[in-house]
PDB file of N, CA and C in Angstrom:
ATOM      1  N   UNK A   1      32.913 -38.621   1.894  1.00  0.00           N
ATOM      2  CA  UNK A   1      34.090 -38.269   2.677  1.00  0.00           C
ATOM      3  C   UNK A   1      34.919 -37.271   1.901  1.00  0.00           C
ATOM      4  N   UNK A   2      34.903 -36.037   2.477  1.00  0.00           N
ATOM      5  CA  UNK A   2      35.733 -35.008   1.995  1.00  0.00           C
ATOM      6  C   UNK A   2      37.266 -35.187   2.577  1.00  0.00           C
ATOM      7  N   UNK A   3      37.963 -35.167   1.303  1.00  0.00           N
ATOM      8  CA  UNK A   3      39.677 -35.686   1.461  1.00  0.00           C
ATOM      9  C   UNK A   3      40.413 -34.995   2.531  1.00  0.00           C
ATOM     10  N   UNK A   4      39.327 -33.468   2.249  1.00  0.00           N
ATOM     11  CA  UNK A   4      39.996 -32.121   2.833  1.00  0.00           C
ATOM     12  C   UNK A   4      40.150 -32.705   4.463  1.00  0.00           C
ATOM     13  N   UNK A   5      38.717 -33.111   5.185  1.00  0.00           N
ATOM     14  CA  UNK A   5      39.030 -33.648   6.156  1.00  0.00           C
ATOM     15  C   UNK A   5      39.738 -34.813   6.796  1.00  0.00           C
ATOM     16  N   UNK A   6      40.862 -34.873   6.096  1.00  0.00           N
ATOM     17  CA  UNK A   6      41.747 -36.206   6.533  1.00  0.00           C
ATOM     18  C   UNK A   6      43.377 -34.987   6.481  1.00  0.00           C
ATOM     19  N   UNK A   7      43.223 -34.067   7.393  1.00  0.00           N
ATOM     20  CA  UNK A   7      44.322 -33.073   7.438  1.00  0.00           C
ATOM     21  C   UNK A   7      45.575 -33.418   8.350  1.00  0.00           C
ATOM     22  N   UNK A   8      44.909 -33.726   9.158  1.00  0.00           N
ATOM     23  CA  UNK A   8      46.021 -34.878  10.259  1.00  0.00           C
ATOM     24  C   UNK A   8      47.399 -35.564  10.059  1.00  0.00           C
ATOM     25  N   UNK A   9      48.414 -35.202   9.832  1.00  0.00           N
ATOM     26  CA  UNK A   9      49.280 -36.386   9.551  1.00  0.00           C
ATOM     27  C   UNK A   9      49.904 -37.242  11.483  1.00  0.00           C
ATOM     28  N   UNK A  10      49.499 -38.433  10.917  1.00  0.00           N
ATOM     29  CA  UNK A  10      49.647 -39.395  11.788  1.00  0.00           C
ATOM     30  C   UNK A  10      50.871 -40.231  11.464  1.00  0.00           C
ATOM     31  N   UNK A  11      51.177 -40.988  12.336  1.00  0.00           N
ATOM     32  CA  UNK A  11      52.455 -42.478  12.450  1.00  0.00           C
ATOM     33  C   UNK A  11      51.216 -43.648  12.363  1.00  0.00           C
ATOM     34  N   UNK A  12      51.499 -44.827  12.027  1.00  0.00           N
ATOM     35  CA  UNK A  12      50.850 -45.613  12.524  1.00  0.00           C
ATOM     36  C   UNK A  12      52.082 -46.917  13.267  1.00  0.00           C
ATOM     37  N   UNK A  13      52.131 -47.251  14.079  1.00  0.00           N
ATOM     38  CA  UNK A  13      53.164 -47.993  14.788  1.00  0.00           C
ATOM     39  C   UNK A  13      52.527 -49.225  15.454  1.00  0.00           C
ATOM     40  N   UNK A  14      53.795 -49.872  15.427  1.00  0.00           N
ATOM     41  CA  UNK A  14      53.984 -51.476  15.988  1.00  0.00           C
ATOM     42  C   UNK A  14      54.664 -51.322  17.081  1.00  0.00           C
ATOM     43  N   UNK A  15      54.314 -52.686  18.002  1.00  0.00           N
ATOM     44  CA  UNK A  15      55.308 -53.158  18.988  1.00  0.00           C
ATOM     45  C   UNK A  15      56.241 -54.045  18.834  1.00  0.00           C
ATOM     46  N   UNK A  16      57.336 -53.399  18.388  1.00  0.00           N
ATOM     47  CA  UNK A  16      58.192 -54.479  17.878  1.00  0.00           C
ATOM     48  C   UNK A  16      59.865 -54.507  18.726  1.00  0.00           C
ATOM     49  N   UNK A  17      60.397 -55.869  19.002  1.00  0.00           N
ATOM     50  CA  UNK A  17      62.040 -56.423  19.775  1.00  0.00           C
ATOM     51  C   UNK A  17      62.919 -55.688  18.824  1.00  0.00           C
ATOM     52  N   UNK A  18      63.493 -54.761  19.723  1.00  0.00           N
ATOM     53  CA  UNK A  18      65.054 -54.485  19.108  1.00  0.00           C
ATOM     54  C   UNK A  18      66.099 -54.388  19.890  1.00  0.00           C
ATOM     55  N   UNK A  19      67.504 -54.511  19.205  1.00  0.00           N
ATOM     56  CA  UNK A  19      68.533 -55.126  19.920  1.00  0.00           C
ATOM     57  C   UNK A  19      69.117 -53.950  20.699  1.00  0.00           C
ATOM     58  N   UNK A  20      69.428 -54.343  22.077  1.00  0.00           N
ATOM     59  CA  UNK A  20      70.043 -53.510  23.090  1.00  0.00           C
ATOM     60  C   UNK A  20      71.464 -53.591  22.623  1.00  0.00           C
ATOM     61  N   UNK A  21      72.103 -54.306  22.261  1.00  0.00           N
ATOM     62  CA  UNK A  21      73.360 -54.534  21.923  1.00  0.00           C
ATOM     63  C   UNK A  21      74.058 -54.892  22.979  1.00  0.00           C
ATOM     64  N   UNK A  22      73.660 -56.066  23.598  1.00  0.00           N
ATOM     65  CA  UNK A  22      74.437 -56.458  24.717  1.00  0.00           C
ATOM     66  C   UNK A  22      73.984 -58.244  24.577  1.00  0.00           C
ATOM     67  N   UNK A  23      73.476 -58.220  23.358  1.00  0.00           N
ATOM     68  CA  UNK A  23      72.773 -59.310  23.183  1.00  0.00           C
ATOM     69  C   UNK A  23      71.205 -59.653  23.547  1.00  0.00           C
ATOM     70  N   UNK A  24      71.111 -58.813  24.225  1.00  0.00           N
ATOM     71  CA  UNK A  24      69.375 -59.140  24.519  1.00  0.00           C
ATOM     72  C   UNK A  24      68.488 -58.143  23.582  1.00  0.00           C
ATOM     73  N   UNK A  25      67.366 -58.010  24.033  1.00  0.00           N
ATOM     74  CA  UNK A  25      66.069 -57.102  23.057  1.00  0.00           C
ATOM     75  C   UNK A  25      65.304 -56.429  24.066  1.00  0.00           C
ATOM     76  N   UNK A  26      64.947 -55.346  23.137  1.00  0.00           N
ATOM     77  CA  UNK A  26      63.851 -54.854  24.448  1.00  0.00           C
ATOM     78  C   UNK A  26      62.813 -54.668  23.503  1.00  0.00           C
ATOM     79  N   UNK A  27      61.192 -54.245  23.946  1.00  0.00           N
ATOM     80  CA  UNK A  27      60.063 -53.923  23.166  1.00  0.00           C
ATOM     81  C   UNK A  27      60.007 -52.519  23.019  1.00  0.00           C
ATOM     82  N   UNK A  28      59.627 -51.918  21.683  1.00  0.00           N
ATOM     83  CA  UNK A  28      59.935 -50.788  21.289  1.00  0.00           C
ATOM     84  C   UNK A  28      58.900 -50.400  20.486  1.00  0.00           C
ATOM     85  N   UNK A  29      57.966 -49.248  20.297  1.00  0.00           N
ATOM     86  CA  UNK A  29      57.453 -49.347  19.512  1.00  0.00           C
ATOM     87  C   UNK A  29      57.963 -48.351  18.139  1.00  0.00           C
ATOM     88  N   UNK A  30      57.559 -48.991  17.096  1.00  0.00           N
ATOM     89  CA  UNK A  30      58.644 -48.709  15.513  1.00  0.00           C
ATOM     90  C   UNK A  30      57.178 -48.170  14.535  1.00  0.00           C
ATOM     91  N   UNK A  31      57.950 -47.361  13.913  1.00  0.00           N
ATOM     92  CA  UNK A  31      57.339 -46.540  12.785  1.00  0.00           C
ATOM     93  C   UNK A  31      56.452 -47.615  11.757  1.00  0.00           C
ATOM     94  N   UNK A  32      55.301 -48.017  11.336  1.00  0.00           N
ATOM     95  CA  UNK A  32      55.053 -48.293   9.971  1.00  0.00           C
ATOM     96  C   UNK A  32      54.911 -47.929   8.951  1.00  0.00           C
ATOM     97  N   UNK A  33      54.131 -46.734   8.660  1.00  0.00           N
ATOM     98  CA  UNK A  33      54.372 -46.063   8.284  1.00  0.00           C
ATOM     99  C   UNK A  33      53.672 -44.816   8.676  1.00  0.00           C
ATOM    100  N   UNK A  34      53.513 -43.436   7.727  1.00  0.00           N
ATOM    101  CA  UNK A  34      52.800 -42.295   7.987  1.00  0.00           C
ATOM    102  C   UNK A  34      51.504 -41.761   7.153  1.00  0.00           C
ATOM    103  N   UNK A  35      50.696 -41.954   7.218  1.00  0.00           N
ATOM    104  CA  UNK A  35      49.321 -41.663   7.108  1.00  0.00           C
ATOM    105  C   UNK A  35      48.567 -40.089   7.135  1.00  0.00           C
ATOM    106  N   UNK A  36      47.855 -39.745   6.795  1.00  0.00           N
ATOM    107  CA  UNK A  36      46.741 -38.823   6.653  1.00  0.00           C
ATOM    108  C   UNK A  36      45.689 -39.434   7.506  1.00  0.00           C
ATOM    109  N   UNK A  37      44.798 -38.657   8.237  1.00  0.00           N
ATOM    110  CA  UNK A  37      44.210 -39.122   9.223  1.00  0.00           C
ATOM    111  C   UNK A  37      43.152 -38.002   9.704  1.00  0.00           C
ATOM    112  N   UNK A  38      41.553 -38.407   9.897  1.00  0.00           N
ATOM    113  CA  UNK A  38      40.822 -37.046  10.272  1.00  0.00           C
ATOM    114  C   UNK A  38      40.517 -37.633  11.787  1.00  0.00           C
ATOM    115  N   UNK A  39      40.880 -36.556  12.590  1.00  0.00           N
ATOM    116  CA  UNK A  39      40.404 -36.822  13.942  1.00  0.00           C
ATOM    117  C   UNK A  39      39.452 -36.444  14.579  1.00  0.00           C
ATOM    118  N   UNK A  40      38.321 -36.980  15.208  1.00  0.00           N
ATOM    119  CA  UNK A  40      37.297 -36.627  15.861  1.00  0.00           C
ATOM    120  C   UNK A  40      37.175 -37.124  16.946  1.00  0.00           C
ATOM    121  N   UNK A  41      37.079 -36.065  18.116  1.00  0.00           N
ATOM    122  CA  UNK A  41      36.618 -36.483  19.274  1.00  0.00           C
ATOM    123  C   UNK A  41      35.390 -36.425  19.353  1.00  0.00           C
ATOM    124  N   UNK A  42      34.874 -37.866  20.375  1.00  0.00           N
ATOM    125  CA  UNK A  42      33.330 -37.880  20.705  1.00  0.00           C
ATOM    126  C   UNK A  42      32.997 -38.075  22.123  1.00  0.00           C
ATOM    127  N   UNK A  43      33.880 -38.452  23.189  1.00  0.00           N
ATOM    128  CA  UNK A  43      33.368 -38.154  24.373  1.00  0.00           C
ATOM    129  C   UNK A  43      34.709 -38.456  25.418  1.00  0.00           C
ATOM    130  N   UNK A  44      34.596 -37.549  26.346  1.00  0.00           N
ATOM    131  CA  UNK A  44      35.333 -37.941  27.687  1.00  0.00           C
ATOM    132  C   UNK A  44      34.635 -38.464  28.605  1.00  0.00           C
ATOM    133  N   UNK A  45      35.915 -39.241  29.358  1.00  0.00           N
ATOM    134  CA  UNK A  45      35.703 -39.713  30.838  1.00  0.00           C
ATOM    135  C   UNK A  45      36.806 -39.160  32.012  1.00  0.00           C
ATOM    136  N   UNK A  46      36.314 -40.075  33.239  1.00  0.00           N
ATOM    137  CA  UNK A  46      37.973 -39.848  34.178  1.00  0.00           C
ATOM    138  C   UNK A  46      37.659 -41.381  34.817  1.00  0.00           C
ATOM    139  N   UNK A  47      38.439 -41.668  34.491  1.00  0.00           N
ATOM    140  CA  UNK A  47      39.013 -42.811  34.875  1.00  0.00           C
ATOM    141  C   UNK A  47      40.280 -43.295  35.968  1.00  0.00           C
ATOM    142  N   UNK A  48      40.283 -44.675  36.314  1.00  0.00           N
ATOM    143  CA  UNK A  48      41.267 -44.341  37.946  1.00  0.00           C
ATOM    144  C   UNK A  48      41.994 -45.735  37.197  1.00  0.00           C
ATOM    145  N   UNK A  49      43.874 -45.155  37.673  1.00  0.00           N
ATOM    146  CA  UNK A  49      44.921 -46.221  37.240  1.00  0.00           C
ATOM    147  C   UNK A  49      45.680 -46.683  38.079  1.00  0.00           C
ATOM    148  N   UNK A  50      46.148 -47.358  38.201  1.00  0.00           N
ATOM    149  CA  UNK A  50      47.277 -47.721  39.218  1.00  0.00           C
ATOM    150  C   UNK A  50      47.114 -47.762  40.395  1.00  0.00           C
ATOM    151  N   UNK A  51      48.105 -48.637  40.809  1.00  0.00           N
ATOM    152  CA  UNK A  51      48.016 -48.626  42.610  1.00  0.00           C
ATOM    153  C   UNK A  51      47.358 -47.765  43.541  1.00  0.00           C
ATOM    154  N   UNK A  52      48.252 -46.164  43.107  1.00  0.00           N
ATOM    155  CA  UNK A  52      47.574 -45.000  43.568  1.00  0.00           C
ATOM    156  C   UNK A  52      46.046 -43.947  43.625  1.00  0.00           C
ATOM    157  N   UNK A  53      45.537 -45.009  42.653  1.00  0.00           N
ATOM    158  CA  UNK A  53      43.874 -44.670  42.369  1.00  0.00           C
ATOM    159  C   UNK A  53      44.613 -42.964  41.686  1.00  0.00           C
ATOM    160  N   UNK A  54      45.266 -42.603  40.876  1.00  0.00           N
ATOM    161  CA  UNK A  54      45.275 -41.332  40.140  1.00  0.00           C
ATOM    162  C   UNK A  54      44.693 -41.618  38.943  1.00  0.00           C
ATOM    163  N   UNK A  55      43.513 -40.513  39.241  1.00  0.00           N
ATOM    164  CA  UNK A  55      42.467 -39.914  38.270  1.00  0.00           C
ATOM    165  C   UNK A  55      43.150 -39.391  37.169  1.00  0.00           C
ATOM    166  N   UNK A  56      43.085 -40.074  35.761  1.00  0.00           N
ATOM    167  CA  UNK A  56      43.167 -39.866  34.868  1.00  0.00           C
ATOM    168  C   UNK A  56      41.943 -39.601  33.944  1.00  0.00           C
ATOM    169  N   UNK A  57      41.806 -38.702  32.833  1.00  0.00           N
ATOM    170  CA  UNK A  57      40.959 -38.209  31.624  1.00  0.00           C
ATOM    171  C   UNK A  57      41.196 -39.151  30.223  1.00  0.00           C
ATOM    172  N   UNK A  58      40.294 -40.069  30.133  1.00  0.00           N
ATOM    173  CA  UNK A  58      40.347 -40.450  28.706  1.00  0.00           C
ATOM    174  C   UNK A  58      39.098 -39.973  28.103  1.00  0.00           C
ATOM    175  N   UNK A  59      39.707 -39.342  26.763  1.00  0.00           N
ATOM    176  CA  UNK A  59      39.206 -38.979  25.370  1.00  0.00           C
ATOM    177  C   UNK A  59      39.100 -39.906  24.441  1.00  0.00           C
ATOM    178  N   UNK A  60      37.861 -40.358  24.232  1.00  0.00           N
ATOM    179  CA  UNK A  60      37.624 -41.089  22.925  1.00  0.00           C
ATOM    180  C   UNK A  60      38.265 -40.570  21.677  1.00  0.00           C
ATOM    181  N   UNK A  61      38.010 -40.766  20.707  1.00  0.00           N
ATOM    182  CA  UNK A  61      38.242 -40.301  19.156  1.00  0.00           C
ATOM    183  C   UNK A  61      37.867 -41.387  18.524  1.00  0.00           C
ATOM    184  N   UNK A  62      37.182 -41.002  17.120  1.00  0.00           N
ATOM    185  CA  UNK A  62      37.181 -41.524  16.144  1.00  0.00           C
ATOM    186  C   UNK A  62      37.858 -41.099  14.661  1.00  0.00           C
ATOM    187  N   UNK A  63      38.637 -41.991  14.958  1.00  0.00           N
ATOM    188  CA  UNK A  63      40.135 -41.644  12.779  1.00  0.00           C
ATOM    189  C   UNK A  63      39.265 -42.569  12.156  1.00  0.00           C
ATOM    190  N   UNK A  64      39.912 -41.815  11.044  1.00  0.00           N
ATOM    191  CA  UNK A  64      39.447 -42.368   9.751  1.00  0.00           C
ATOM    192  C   UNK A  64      41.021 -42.114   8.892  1.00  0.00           C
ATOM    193  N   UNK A  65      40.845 -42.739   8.255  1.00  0.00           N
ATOM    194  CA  UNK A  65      42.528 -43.647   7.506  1.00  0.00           C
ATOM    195  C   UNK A  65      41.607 -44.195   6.168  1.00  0.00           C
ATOM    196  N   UNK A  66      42.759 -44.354   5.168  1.00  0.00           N
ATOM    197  CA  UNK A  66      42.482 -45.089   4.195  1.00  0.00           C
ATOM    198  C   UNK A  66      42.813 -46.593   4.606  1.00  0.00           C
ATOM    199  N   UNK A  67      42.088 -47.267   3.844  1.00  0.00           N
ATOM    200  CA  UNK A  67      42.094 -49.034   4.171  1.00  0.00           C
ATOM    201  C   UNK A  67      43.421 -49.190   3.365  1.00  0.00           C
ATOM    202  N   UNK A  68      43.788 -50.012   5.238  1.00  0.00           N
ATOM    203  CA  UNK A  68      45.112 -50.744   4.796  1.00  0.00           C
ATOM    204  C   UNK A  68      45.227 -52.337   5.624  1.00  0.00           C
ATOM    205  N   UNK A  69      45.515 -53.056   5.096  1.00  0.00           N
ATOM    206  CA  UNK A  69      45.351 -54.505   4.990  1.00  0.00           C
ATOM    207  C   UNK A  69      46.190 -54.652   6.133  1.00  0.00           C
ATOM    208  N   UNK A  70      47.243 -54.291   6.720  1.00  0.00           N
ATOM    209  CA  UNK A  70      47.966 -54.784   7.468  1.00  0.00           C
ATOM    210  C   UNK A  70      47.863 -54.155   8.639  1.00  0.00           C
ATOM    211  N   UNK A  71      46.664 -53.630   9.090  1.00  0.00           N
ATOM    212  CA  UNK A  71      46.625 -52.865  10.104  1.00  0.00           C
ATOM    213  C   UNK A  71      45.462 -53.548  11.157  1.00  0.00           C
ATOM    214  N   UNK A  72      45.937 -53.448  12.481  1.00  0.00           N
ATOM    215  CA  UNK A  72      45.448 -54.455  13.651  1.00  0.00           C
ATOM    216  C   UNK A  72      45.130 -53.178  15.113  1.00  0.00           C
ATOM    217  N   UNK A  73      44.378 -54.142  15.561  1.00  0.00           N
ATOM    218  CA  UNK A  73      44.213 -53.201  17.257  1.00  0.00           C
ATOM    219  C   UNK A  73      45.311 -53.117  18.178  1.00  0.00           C
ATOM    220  N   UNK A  74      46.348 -54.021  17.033  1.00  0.00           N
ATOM    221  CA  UNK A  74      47.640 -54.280  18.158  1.00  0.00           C
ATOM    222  C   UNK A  74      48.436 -53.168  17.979  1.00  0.00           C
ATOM    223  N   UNK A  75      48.202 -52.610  16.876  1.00  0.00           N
ATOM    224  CA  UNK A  75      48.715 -50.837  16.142  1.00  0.00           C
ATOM    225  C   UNK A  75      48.094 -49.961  17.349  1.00  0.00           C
ATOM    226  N   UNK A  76      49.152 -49.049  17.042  1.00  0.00           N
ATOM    227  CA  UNK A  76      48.783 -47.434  17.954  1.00  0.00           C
ATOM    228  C   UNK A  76      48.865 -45.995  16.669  1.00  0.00           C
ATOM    229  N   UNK A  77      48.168 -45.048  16.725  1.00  0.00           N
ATOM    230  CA  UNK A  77      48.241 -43.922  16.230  1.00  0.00           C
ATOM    231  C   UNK A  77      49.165 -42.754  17.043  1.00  0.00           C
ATOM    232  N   UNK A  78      49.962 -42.466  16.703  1.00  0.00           N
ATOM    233  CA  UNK A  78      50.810 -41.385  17.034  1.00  0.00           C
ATOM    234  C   UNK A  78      50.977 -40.131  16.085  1.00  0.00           C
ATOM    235  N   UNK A  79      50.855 -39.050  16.640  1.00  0.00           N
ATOM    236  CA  UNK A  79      50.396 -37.839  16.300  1.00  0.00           C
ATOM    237  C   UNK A  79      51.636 -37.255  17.395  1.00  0.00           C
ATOM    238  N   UNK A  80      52.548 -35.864  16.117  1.00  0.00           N
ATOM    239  CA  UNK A  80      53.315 -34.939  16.588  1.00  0.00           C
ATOM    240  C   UNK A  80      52.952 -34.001  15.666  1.00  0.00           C
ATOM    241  N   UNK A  81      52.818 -32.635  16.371  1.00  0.00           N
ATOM    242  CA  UNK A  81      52.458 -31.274  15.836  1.00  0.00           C
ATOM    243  C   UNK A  81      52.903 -30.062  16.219  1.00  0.00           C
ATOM    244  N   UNK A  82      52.905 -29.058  15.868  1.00  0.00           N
ATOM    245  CA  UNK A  82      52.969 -27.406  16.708  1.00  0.00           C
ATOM    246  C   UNK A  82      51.901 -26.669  16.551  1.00  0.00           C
ATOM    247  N   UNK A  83      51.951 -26.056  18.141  1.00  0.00           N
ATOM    248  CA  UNK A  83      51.024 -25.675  18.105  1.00  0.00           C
ATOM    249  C   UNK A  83      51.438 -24.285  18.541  1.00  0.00           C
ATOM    250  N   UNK A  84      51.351 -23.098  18.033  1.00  0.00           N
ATOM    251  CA  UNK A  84      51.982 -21.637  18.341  1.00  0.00           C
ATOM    252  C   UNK A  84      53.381 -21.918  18.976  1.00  0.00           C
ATOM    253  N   UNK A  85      54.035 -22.423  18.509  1.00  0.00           N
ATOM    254  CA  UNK A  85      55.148 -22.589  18.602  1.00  0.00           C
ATOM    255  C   UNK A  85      56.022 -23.938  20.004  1.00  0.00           C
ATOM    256  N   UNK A  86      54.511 -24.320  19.983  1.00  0.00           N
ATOM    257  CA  UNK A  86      55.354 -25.649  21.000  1.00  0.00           C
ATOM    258  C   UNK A  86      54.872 -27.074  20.293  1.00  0.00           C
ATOM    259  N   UNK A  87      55.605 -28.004  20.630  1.00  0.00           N
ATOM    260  CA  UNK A  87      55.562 -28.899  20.043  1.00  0.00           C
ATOM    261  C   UNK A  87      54.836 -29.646  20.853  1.00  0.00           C
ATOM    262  N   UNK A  88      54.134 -30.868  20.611  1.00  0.00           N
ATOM    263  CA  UNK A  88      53.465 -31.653  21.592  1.00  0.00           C
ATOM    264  C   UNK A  88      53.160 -32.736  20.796  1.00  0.00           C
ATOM    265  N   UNK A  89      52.598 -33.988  21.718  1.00  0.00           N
ATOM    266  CA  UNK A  89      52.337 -35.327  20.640  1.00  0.00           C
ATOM    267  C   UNK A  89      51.678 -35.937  21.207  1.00  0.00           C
ATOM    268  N   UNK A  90      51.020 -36.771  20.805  1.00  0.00           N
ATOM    269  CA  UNK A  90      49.134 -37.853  21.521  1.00  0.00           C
ATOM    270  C   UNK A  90      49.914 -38.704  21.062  1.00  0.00           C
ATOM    271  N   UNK A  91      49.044 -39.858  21.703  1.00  0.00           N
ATOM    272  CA  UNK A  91      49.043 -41.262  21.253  1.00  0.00           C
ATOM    273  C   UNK A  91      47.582 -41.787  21.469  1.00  0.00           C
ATOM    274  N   UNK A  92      47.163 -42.732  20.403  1.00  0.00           N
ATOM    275  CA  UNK A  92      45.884 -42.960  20.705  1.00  0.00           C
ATOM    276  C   UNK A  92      45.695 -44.499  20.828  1.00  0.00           C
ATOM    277  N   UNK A  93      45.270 -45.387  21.576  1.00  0.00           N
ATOM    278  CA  UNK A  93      45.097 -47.050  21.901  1.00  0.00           C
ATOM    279  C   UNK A  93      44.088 -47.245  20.877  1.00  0.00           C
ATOM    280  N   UNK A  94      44.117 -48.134  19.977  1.00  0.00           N
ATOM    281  CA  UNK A  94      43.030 -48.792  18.577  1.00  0.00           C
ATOM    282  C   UNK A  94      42.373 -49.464  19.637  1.00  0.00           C
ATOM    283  N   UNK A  95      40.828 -49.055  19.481  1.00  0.00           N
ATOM    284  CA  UNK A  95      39.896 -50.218  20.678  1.00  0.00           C
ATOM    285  C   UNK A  95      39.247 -50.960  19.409  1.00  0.00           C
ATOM    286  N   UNK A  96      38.954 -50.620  18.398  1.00  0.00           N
ATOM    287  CA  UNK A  96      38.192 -51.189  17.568  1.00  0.00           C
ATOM    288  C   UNK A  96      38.396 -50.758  16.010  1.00  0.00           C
ATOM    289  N   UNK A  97      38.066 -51.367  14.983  1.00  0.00           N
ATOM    290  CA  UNK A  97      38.261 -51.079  13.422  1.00  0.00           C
ATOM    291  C   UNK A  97      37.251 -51.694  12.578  1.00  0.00           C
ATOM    292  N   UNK A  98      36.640 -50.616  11.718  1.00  0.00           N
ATOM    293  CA  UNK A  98      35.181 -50.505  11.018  1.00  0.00           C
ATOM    294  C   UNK A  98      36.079 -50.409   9.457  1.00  0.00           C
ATOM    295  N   UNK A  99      35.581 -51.029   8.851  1.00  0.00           N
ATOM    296  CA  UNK A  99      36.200 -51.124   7.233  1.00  0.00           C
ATOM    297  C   UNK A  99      34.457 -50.587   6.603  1.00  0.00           C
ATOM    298  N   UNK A 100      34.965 -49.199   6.682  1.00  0.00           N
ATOM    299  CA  UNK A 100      33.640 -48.378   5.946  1.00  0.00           C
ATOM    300  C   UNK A 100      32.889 -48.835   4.631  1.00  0.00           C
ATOM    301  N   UNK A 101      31.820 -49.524   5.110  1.00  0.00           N
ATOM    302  CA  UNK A 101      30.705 -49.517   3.994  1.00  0.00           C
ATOM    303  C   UNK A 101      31.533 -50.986   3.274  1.00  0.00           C
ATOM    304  N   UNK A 102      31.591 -51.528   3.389  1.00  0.00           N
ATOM    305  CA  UNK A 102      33.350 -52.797   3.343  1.00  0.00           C
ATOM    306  C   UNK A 102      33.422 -52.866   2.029  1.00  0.00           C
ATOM    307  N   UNK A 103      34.021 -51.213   1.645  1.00  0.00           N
ATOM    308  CA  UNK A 103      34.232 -51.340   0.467  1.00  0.00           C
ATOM    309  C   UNK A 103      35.951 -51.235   0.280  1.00  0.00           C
ATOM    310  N   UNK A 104      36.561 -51.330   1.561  1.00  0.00           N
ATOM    311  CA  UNK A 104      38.105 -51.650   1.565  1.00  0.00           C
ATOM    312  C   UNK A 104      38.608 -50.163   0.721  1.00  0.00           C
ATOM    313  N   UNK A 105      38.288 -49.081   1.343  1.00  0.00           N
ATOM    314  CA  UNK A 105      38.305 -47.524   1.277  1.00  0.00           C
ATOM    315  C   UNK A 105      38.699 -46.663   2.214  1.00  0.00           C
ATOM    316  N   UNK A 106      38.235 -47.107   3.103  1.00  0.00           N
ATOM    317  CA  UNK A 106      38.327 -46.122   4.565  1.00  0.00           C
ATOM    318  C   UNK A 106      38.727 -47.014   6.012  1.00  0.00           C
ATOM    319  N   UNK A 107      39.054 -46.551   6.716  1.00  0.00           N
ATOM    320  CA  UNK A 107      39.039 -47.442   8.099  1.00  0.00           C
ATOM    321  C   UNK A 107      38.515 -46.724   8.648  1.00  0.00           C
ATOM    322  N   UNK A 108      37.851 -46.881  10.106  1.00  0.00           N
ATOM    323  CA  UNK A 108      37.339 -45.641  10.952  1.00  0.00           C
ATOM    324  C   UNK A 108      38.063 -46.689  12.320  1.00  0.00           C
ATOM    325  N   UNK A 109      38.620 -45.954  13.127  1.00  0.00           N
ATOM    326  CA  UNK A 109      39.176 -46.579  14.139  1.00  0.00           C
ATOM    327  C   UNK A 109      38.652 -45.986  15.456  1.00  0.00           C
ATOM    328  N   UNK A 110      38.126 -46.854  16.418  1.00  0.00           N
ATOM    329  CA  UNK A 110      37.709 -46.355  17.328  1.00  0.00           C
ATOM    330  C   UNK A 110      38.809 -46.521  18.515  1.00  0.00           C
ATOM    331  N   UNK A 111      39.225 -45.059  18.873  1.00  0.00           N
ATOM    332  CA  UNK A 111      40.619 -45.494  19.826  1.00  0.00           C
ATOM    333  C   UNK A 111      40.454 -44.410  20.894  1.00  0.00           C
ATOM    334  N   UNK A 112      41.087 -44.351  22.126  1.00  0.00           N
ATOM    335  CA  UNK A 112      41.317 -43.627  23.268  1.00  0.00           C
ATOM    336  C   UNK A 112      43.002 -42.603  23.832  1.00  0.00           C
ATOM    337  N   UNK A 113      42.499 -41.723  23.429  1.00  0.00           N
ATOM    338  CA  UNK A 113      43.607 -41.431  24.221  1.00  0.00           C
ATOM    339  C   UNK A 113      43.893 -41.056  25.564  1.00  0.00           C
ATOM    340  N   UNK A 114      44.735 -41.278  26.610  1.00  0.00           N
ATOM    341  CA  UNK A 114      45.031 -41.182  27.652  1.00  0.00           C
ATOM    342  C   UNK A 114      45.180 -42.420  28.555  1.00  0.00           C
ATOM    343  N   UNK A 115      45.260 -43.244  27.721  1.00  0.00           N
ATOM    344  CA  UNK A 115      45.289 -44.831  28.583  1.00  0.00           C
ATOM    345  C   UNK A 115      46.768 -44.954  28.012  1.00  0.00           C
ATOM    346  N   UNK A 116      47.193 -45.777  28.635  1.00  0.00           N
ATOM    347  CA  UNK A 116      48.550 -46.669  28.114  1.00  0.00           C
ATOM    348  C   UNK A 116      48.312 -47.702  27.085  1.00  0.00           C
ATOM    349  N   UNK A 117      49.108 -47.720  26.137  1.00  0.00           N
ATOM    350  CA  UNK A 117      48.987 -48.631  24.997  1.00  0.00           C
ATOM    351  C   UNK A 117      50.350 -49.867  25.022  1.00  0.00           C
TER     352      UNK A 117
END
């Protein structure tokens, strides 16, 4: 694994209650921290959501991350960048997590983007 290809800087985030200030909570998702991350896409679909049967495009990907102990499918990857001068940002759903060669080194995460997380 060449380092070079982990160019990506990513979020890695939780779903976590914070206070509305009215006394109640709402679900939010919160920073854990920020990561290096190589992204690879490996296949599309179109897929149908909601009531309205609207055709949506999900993109697989496979990241790779350094191994970190506290990290779950219940995590999301979030990605903000520019790109010729506009800004834009993914989010990717964790479907699955491979602890490379289980030498507690690498993660490879198998996740989707374009679904709701």
């Amino acid at each position: 694994m060449s380092i070079g290809a982990m160019r990506n800087r990513v979020e890695i985030q939780k779903y976590t209650a914070s206070s509305d200030g009215a006394g109640g909570s709402s679900l939010i998702w919160s920073k854990v921290a920020s990561v290096f991350a190589e992204i690879t896409p490996k296949t599309a679909r179109t897929n149908e959501f909601g009531e309205d049967n609207q055709q949506r495009e999900v993109v697989t990907h496979l990241i790779r991350i350094r191994y970190r102990s506290d990290f779950t499918t219940k995590n999301r990857i979030h990605q903000t960048y520019s790109r010729g001068g506009i800004r834009a940002t993914r989010t990717f759903a964790i479907k699955g997590i491979i602890n490379v060669d289980n030498k507690f080194k690498y993660m490879e995460l198998t996740c989707e983007e374009g679904v709701p997380t």
